[in-house]
C-alpha atoms as a PDB file:
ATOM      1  CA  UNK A   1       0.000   0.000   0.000  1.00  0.00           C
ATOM      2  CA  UNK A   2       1.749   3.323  -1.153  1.00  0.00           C
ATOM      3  CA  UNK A   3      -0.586   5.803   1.257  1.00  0.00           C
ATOM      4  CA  UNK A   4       0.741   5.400   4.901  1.00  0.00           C
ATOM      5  CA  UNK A   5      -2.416   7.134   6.487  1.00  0.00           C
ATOM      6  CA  UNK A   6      -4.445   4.766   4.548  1.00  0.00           C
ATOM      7  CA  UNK A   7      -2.020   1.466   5.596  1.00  0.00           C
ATOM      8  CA  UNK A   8      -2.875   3.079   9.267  1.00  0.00           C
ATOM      9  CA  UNK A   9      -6.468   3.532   9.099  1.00  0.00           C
ATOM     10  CA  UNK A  10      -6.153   0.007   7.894  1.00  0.00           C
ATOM     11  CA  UNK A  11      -4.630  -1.333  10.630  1.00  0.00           C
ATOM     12  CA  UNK A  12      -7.026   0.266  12.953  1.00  0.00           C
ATOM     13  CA  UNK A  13     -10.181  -0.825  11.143  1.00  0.00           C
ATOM     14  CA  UNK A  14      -8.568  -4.487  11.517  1.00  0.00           C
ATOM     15  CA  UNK A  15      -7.992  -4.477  15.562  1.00  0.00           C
ATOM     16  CA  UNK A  16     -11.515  -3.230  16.263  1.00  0.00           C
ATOM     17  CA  UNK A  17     -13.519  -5.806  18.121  1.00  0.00           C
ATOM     18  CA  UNK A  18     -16.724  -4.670  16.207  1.00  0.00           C
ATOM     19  CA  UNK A  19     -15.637  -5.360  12.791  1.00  0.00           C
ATOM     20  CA  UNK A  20     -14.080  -8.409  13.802  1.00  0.00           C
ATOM     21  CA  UNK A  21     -16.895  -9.993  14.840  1.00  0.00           C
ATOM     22  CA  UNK A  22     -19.142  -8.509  11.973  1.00  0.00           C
ATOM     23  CA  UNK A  23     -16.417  -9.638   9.609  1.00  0.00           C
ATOM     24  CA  UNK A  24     -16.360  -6.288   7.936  1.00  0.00           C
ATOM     25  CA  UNK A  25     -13.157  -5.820   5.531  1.00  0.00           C
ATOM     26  CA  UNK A  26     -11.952  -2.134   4.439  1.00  0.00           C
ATOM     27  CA  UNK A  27      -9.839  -1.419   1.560  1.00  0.00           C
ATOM     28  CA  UNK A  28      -9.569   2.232  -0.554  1.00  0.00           C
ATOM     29  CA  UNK A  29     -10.334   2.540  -4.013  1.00  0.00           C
ATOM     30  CA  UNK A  30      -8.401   5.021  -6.012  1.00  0.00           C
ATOM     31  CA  UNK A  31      -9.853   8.055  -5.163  1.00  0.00           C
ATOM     32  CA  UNK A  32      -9.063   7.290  -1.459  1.00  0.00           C
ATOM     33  CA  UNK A  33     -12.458   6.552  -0.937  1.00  0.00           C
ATOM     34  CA  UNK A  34     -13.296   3.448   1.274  1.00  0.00           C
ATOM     35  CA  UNK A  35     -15.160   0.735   0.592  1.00  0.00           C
ATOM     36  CA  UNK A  36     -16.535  -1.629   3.078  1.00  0.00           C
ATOM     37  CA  UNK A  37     -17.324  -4.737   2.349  1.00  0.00           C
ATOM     38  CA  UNK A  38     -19.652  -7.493   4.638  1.00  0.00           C
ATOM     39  CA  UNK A  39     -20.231 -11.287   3.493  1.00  0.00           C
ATOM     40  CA  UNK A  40     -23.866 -11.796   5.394  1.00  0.00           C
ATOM     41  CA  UNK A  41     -24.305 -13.587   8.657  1.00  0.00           C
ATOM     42  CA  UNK A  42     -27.690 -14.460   9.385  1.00  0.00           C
ATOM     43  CA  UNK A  43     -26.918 -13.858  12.735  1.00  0.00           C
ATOM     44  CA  UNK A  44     -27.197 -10.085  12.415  1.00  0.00           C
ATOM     45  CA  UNK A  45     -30.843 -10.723  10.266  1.00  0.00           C
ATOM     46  CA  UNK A  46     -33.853  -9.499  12.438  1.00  0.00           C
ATOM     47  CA  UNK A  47     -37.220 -11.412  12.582  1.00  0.00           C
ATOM     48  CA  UNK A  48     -38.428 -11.153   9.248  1.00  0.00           C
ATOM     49  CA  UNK A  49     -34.372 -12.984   8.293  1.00  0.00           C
ATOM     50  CA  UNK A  50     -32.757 -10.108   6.590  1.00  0.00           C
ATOM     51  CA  UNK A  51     -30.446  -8.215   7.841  1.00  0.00           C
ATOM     52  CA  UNK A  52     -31.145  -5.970  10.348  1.00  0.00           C
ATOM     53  CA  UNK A  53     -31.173  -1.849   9.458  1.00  0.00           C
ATOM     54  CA  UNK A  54     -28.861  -1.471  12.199  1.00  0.00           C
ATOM     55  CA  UNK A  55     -26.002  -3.265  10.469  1.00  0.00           C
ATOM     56  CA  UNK A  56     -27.118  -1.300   7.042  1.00  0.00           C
ATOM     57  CA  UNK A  57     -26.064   2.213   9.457  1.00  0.00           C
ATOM     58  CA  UNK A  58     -23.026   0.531  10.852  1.00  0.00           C
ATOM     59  CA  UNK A  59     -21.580  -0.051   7.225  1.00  0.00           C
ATOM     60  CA  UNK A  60     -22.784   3.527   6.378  1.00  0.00           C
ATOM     61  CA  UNK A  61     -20.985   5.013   9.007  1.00  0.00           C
ATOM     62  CA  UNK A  62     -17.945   2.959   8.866  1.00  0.00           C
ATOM     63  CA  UNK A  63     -17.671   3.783   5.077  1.00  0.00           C
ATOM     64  CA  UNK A  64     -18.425   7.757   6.182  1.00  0.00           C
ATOM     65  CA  UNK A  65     -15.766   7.491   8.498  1.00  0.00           C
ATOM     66  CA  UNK A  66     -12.665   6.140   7.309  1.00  0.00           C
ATOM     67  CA  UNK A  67     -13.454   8.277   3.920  1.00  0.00           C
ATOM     68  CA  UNK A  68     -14.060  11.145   5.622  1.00  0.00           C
ATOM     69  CA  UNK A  69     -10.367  10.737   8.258  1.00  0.00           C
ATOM     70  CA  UNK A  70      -8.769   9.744   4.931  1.00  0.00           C
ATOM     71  CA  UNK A  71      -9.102  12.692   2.909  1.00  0.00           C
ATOM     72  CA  UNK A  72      -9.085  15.079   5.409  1.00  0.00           C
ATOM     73  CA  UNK A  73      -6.404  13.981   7.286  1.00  0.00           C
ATOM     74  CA  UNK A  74      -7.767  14.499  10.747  1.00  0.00           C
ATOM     75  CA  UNK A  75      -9.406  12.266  13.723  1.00  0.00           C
ATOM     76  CA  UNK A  76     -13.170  12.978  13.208  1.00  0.00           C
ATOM     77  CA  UNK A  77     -15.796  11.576  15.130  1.00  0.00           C
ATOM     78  CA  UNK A  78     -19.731  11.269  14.036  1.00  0.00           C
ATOM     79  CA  UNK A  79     -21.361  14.332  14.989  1.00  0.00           C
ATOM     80  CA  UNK A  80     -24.986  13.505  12.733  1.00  0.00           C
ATOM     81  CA  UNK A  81     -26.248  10.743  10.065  1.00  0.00           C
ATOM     82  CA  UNK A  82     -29.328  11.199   8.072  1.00  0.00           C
ATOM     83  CA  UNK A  83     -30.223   7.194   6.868  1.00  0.00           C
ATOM     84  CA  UNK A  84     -32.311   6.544   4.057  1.00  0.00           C
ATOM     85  CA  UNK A  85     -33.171   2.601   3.615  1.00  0.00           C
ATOM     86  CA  UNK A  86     -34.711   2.028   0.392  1.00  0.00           C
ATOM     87  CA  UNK A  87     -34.945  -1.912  -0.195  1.00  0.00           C
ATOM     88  CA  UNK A  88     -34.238  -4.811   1.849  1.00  0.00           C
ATOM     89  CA  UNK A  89     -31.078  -6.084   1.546  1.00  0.00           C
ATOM     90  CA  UNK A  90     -32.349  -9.441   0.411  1.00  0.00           C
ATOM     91  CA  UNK A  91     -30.093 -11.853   2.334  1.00  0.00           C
ATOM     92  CA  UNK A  92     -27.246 -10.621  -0.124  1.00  0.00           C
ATOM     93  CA  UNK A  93     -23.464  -9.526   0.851  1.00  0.00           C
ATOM     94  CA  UNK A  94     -23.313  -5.585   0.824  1.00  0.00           C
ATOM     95  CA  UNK A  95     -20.999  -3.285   0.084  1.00  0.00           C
ATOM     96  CA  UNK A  96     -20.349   0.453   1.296  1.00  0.00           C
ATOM     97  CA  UNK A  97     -18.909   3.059  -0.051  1.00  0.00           C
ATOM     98  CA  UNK A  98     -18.488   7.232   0.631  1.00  0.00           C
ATOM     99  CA  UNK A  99     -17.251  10.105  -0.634  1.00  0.00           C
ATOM    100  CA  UNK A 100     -16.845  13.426   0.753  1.00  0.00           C
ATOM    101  CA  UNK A 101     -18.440  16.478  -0.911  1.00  0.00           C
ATOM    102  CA  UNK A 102     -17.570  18.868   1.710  1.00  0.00           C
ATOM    103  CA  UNK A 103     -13.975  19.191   4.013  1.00  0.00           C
ATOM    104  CA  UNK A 104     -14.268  22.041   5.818  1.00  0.00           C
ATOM    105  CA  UNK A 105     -12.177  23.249   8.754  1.00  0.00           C
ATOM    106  CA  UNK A 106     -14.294  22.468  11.786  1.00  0.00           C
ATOM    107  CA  UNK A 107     -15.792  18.973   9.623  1.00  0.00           C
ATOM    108  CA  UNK A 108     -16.087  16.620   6.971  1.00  0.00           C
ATOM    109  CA  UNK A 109     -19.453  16.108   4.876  1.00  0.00           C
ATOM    110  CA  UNK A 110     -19.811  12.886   3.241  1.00  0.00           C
ATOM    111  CA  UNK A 111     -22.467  10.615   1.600  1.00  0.00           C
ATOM    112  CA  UNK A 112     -22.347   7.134   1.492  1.00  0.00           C
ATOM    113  CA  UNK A 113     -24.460   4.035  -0.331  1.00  0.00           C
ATOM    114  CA  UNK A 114     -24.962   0.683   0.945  1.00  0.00           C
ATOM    115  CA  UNK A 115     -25.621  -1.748  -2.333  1.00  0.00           C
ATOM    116  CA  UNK A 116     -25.918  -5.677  -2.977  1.00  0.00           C
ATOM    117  CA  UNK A 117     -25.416  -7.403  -5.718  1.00  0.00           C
ATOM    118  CA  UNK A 118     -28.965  -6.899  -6.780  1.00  0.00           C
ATOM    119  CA  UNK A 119     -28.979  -2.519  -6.526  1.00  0.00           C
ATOM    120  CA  UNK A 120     -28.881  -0.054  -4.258  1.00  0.00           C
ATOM    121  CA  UNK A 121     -30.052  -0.733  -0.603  1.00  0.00           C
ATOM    122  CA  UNK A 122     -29.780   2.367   1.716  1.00  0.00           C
ATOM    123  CA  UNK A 123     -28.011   5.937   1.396  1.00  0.00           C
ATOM    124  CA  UNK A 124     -26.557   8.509   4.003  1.00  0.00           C
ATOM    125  CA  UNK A 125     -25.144  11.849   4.160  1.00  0.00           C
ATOM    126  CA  UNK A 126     -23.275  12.517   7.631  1.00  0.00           C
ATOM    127  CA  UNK A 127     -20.906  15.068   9.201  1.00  0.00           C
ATOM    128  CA  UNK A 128     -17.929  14.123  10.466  1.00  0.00           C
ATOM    129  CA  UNK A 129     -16.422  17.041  13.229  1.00  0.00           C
ATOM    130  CA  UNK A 130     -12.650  16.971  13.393  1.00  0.00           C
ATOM    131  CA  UNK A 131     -11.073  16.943  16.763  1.00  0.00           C
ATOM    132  CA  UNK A 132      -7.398  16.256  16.335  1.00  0.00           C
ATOM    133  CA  UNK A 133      -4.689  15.087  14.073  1.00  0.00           C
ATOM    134  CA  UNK A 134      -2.975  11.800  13.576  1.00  0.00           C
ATOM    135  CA  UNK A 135       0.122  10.841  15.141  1.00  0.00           C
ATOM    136  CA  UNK A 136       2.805  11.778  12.319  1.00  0.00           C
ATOM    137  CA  UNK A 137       5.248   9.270  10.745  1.00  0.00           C
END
């Protein structure tokens, strides 16, 4: 990987306990954009057994997040996310995706898309406030 912010972001999206046990993988596409990408567990379905909106905002945010710290540069934390789910996800692997469309200096603007294999399953815009740097080198 020739980006070292995006070989640490990486790193840290690996060691989190959370997308360990959701089996979430994150790799960035080459507009430094990331892309999340979740095989489905049944175990995450709710009653009706599909998976449950909650994970569809998880991948949202995740996406948001490590596009929004990428190409900005700076530790941001979820300050608001406006979800839109449009179809269920159909028992089908997803994948999500962001990209920023605002980096200003107090936060990060970004919209994201959840999709399966058979279209488009749930959309997001959220801001991301920056609170600090990452540790240089």
């Amino acid at each position: 990987m020739s980006n070292p912010l995006h070989a640490f972001l990486i790193a840290q999206f690996n060691e989190a306990p959370l997308n360990k046990t959701l089996g979430v993988t994150l790799e960035y596409n080459a507009q430094g954009e990331a892309v999340c990408h979740w095989k489905r567990k049944a175990e995450f379905d709710h009653g009706g057994q599909d998976t449950h909106g909650g994970i569809l905002v998880t991948l949202l945010d995740m996406a948001g997040w490590f596009t929004a710290a990428a190409q900005s540069g700076a530790i941001v934390v979820t300050s608001d996310i406006n979800v839109r789910l449009l179809s269920p996800a159909k028992q089908q692997d997803l994948v999500a995706t962001a990209r920023v469309i605002r980096d200003g200096s107090k936060a990060v603007i970004a919209e994201m898309t959840v999709s399966s294999p058979k279209g488009l399953v749930a959309t997001a815009n959220a801001s991301f406030a920056k609170i600090g740097e990452f540790p240089k080198g």
